[in-house]
C-alpha atoms as a PDB file:
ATOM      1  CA  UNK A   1       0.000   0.000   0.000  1.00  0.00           C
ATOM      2  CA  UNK A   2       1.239   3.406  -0.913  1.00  0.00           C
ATOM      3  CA  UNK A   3       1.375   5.871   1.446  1.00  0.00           C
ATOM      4  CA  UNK A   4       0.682   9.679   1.512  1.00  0.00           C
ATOM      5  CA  UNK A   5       4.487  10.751   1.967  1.00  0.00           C
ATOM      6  CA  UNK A   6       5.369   8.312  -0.578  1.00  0.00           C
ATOM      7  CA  UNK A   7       3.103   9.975  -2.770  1.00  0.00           C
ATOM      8  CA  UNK A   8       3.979  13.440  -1.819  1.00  0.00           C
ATOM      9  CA  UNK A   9       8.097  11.984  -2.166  1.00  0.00           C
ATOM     10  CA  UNK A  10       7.250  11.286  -6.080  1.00  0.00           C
ATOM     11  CA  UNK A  11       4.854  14.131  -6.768  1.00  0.00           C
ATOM     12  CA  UNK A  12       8.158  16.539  -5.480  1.00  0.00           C
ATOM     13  CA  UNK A  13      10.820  14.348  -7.578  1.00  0.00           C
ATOM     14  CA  UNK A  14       8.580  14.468 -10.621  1.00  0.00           C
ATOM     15  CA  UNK A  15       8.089  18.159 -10.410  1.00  0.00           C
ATOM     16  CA  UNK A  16      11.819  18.254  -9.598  1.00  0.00           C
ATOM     17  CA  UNK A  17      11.924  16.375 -13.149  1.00  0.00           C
ATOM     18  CA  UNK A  18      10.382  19.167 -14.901  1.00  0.00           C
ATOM     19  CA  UNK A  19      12.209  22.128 -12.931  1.00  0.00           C
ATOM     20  CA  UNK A  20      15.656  21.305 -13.202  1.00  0.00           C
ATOM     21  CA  UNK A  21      16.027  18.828 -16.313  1.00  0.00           C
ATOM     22  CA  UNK A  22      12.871  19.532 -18.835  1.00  0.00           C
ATOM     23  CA  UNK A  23      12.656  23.329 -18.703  1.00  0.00           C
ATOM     24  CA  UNK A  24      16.587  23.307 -18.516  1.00  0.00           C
ATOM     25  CA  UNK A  25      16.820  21.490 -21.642  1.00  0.00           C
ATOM     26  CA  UNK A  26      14.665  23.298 -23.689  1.00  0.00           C
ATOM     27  CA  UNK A  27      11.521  21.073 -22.993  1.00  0.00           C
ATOM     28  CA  UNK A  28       8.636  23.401 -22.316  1.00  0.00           C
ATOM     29  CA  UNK A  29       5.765  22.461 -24.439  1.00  0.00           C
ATOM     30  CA  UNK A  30       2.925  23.088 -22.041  1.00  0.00           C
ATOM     31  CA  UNK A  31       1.490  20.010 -23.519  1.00  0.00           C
ATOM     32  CA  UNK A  32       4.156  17.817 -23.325  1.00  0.00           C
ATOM     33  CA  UNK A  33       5.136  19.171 -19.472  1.00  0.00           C
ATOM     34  CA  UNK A  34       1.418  18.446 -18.802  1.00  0.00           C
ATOM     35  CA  UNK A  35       1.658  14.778 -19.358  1.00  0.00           C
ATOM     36  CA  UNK A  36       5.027  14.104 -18.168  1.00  0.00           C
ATOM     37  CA  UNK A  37       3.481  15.646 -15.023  1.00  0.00           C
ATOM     38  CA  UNK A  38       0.049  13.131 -15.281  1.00  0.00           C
ATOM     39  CA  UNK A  39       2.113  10.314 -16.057  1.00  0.00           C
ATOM     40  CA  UNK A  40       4.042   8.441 -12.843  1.00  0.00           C
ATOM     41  CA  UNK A  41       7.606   7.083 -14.072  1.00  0.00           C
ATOM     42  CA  UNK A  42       7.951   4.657 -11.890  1.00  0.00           C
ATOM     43  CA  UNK A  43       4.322   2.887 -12.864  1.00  0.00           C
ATOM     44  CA  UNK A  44       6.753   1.811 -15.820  1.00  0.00           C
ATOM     45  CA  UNK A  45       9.925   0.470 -13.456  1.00  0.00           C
ATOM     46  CA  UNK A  46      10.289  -2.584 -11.759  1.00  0.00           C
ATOM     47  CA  UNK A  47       9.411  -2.365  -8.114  1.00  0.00           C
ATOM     48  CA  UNK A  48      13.317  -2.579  -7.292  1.00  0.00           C
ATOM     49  CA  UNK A  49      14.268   0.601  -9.328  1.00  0.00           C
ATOM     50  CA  UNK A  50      11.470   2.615  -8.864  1.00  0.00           C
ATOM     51  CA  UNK A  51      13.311   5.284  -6.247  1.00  0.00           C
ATOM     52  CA  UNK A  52      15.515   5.836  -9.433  1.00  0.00           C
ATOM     53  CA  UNK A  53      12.776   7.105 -11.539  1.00  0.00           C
ATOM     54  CA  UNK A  54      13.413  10.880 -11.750  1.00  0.00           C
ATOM     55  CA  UNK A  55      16.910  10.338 -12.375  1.00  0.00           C
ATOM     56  CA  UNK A  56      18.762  11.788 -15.424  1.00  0.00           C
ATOM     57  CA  UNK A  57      19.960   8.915 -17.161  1.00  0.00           C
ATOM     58  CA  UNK A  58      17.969   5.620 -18.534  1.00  0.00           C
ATOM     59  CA  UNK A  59      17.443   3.048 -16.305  1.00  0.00           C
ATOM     60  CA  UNK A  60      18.249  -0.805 -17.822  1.00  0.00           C
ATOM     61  CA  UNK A  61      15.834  -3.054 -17.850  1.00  0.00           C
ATOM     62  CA  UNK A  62      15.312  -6.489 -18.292  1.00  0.00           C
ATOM     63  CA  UNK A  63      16.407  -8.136 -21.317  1.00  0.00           C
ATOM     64  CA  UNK A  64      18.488  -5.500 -23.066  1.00  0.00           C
ATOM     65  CA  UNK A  65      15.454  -2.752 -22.973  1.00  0.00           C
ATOM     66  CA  UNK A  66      15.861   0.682 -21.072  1.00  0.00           C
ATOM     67  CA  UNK A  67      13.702   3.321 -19.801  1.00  0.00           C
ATOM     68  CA  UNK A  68      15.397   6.614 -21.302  1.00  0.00           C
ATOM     69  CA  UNK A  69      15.969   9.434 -19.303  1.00  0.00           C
ATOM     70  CA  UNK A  70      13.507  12.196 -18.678  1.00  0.00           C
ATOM     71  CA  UNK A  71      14.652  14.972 -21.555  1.00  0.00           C
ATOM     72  CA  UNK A  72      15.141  12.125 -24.555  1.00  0.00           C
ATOM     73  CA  UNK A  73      11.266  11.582 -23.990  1.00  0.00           C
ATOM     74  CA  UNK A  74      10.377  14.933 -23.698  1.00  0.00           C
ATOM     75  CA  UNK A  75      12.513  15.942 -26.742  1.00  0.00           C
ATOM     76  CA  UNK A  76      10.855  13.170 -28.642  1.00  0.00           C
ATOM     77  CA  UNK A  77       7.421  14.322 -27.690  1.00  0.00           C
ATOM     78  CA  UNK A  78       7.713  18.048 -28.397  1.00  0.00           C
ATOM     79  CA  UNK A  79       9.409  17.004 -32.042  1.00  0.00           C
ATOM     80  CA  UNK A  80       6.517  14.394 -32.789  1.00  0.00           C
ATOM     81  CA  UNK A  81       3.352  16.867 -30.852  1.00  0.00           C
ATOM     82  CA  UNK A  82       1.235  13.798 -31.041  1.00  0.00           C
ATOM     83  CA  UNK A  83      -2.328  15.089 -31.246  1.00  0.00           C
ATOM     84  CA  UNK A  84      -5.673  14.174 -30.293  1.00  0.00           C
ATOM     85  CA  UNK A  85      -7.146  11.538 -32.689  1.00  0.00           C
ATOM     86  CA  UNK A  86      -4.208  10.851 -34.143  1.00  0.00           C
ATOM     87  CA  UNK A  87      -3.067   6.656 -34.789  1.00  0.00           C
ATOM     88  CA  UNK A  88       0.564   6.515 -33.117  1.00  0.00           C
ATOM     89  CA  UNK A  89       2.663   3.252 -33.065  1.00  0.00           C
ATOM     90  CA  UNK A  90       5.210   3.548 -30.287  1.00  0.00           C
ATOM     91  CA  UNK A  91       7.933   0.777 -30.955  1.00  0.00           C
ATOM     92  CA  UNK A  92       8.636   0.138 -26.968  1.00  0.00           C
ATOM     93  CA  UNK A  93      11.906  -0.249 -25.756  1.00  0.00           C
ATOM     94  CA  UNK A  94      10.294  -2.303 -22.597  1.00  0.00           C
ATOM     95  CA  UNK A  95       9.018   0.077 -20.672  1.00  0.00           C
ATOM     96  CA  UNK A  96       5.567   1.381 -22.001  1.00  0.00           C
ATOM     97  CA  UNK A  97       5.950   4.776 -20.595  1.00  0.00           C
ATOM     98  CA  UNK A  98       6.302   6.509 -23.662  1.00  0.00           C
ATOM     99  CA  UNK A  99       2.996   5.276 -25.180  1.00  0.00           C
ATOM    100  CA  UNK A 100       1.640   6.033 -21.839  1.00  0.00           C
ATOM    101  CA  UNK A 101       2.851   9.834 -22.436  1.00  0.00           C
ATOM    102  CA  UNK A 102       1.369   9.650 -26.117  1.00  0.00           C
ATOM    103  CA  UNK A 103      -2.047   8.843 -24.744  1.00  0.00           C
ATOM    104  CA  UNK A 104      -1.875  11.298 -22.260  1.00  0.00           C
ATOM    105  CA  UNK A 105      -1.474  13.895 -25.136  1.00  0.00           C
ATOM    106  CA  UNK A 106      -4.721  12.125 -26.838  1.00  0.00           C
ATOM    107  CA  UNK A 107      -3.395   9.956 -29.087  1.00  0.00           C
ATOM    108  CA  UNK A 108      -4.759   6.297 -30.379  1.00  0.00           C
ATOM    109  CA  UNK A 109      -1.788   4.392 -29.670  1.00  0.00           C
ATOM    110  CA  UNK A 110      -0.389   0.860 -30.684  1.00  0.00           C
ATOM    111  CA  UNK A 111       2.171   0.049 -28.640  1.00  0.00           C
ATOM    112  CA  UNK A 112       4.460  -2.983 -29.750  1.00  0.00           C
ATOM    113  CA  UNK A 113       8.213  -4.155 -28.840  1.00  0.00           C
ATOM    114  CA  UNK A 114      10.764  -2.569 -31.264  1.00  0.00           C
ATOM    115  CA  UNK A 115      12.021  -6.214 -31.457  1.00  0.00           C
ATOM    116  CA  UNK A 116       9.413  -7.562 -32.643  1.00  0.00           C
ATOM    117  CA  UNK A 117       8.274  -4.845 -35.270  1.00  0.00           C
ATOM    118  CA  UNK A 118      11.588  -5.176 -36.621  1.00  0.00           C
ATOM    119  CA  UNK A 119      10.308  -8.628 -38.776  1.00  0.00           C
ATOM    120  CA  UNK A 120       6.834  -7.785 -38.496  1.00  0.00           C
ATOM    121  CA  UNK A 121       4.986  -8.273 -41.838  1.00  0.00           C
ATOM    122  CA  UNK A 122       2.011  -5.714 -40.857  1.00  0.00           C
ATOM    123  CA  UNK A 123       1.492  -3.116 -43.084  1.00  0.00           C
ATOM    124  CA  UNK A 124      -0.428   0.253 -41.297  1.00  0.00           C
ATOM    125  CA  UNK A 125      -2.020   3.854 -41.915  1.00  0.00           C
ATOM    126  CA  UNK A 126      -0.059   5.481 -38.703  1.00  0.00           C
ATOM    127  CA  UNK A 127      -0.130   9.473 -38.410  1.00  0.00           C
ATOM    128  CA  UNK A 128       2.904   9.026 -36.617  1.00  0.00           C
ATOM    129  CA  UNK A 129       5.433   6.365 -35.454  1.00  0.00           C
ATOM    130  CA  UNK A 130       7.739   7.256 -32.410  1.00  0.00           C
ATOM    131  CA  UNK A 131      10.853   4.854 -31.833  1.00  0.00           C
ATOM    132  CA  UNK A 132      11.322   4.505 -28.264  1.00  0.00           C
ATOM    133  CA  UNK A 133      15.379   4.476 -28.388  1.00  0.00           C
ATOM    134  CA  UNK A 134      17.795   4.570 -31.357  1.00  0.00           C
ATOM    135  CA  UNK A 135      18.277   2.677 -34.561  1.00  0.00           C
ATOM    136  CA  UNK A 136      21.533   1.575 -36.478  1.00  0.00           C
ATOM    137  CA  UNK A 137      19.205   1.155 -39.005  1.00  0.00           C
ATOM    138  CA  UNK A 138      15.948   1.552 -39.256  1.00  0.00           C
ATOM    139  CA  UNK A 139      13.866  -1.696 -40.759  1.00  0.00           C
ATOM    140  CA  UNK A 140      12.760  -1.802 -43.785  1.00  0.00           C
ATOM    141  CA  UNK A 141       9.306  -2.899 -42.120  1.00  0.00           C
ATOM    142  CA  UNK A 142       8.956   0.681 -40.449  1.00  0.00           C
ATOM    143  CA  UNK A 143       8.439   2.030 -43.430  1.00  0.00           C
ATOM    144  CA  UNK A 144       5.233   0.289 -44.364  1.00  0.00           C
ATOM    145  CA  UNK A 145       3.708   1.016 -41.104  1.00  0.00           C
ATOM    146  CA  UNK A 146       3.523   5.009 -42.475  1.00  0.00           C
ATOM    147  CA  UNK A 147       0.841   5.971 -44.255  1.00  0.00           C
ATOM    148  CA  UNK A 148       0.956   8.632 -46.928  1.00  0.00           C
ATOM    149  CA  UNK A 149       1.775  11.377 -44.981  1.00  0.00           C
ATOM    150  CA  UNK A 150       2.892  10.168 -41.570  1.00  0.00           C
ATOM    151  CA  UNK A 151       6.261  11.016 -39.822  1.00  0.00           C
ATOM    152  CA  UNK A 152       8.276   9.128 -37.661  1.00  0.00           C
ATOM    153  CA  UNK A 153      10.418  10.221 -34.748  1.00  0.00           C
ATOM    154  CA  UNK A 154      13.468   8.246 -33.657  1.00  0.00           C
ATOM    155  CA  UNK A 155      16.753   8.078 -32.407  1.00  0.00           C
ATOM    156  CA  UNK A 156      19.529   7.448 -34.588  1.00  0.00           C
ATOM    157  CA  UNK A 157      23.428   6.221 -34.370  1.00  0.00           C
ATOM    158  CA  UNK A 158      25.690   8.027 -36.483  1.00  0.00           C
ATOM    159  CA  UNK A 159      29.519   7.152 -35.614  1.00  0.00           C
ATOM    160  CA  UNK A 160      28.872   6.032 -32.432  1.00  0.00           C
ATOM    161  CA  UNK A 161      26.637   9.205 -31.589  1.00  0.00           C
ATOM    162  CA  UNK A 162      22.847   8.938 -30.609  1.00  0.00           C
ATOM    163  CA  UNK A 163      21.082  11.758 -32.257  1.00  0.00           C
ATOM    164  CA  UNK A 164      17.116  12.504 -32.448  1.00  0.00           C
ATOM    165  CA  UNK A 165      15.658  12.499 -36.195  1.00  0.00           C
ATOM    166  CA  UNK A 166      12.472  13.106 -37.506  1.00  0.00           C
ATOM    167  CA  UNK A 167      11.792  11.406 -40.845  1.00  0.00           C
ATOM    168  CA  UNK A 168       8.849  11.034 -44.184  1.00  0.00           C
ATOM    169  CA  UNK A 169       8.137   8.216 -46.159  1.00  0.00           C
ATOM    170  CA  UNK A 170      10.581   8.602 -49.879  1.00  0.00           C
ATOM    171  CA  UNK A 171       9.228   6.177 -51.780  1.00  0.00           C
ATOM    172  CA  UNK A 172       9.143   2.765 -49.932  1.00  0.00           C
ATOM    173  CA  UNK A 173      11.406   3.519 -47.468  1.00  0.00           C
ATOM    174  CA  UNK A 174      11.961   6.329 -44.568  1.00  0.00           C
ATOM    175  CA  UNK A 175      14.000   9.819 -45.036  1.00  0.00           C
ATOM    176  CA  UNK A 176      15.448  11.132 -41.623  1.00  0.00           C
ATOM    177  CA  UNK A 177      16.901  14.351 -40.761  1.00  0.00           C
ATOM    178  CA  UNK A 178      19.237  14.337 -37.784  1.00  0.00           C
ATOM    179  CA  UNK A 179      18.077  17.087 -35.347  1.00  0.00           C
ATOM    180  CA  UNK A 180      20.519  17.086 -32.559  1.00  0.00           C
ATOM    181  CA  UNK A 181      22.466  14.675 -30.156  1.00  0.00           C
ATOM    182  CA  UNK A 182      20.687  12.976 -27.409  1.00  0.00           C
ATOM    183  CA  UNK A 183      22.515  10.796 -25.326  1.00  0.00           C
ATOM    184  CA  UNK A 184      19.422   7.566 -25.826  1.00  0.00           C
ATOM    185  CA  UNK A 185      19.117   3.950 -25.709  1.00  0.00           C
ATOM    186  CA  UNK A 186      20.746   2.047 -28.573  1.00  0.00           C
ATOM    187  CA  UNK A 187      18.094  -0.485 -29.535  1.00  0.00           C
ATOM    188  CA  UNK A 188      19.850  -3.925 -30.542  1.00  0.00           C
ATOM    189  CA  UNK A 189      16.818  -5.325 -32.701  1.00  0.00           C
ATOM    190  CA  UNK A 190      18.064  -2.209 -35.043  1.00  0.00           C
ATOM    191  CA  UNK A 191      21.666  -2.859 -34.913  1.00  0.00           C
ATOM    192  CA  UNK A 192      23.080  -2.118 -38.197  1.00  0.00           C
ATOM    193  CA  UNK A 193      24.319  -5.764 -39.920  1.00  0.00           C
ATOM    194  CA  UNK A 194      28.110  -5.964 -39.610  1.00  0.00           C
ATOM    195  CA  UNK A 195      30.413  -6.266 -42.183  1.00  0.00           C
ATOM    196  CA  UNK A 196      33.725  -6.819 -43.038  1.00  0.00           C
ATOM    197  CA  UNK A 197      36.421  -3.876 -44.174  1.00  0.00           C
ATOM    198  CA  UNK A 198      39.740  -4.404 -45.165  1.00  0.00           C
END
C-alpha cells in the first residue's frame, strides 16, 4: 500500500523532473510538461528501481530494454506533438511509458516491442510512429507502417553518436533528418548488420 508521503516523495521528484532537467533542456511544451506531469515514471519500473525514476539517465531493464531518461522523452514528444485523434505506433523499448505519455497527449496508440516490429509483416495507416530508443538502421518494415503522410520520430546512431531524427516516407522507405544529439538507448533489434572492411 502506498502511502501519503510516498506519494507526496514522487509528486516533489517528478516536479523536480520538470524544474531542473525539462525546462533546462529546452523542454517546455505546455502540452508535453502536462503529461510528463500526469504520467508516474515509476508505474513503468520494476518495483526494485522505482526510487531511481526521476533520475537523469535511462534506467536498464530487463532483457536488453531501457527506460530513457527524462529529456530524450520529452525531446521526442515536443518534435513528434502527437495530437488528439491521431493513430501513433510507439515501438517500446520495454518500458511502455512513452505510449503512456502519447495517450496522455490524446493519441490512439499501438504500442508494440521494437524487437518484434523489426520482422513484423504488418502493413499500417499510422499518423505518426515514435521509436522509443535509437536505430543503427531503421527496418525496412517501419516504413510500411507510415501511411501517406505520416512522420516518424526516432533516435539514430551516427559514428557512435545517438542523435534525435524526424523522418517522411521517400518512396518505400523512410527519409530522416538528424536534429541534434541525445545521449538515448541504442536499440539492438536495429543494430546495423556488420560487415567486413579491409
Amino acid at each position: 500500500m502506498t502511502t501519503v508521503a510516498e506519494d507526496a516523495g514522487t509528486r516533489t521528484a517528478r516536479r523536480a523532473m520538470i524544474d531542473s532537467q525539462l525546462r533546462t533542456s529546452g523542454v517546455t511544451t505546455p502540452r508535453v510538461v502536462r503529461a510528463m506531469e500526469a504520467v508516474p515514471r515509476e508505474d513503468y519500473l520494476p518495483a526494485e528501481k522505482r526510487g531511481h525514476a526521476y533520475i537523469d539517465r535511462a534506467i536498464p531493464l530487463a532483457d536488453g530494454g531501457a527506460l530513457a531518461a527524462p529529456v530524450v522523452q520529452g525531446k521526442m514528444l515536443e518534435e513528434a506533438m502527437p495530437q488528439a485523434g491521431e493513430k501513433v505506433l510507439v515501438l517500446e523499448n520495454g518500458s511502455g511509458y512513452l505510449a503512456a505519455l502519447v495517450a496522455e497527449m490524446g493519441g490512439e496508440v499501438t504500442s508494440e516491442a521494437a524487437a518484434s516490429a523489426a520482422t513484423s509483416k504488418k502493413k499500417g495507416d499510422f499518423d505518426l510512429v515514435l521509436v522509443d530508443g535509437a536505430a543503427e538502421q531503421l527496418p525496412p518494415a517501419i516504413a510500411k507502417r507510415l501511411g501517406p503522410d505520416g512522420r516518424i520520430v526516432t533516435g539514430i546512431v551516427e559514428k557512435g553518436v545517438t542523435r534525435l531524427a524526424r523522418g517522411k516516407l521517400a518512396g518505400k522507405s523512410v527519409a530522416l533528418l538528424p536534429i541534434g544529439d541525445v545521449g538515448m538507448p541504442v536499440i539492438a533489434a536495429f543494430a546495423a548488420e556488420k560487415s567486413w572492411t579491409f
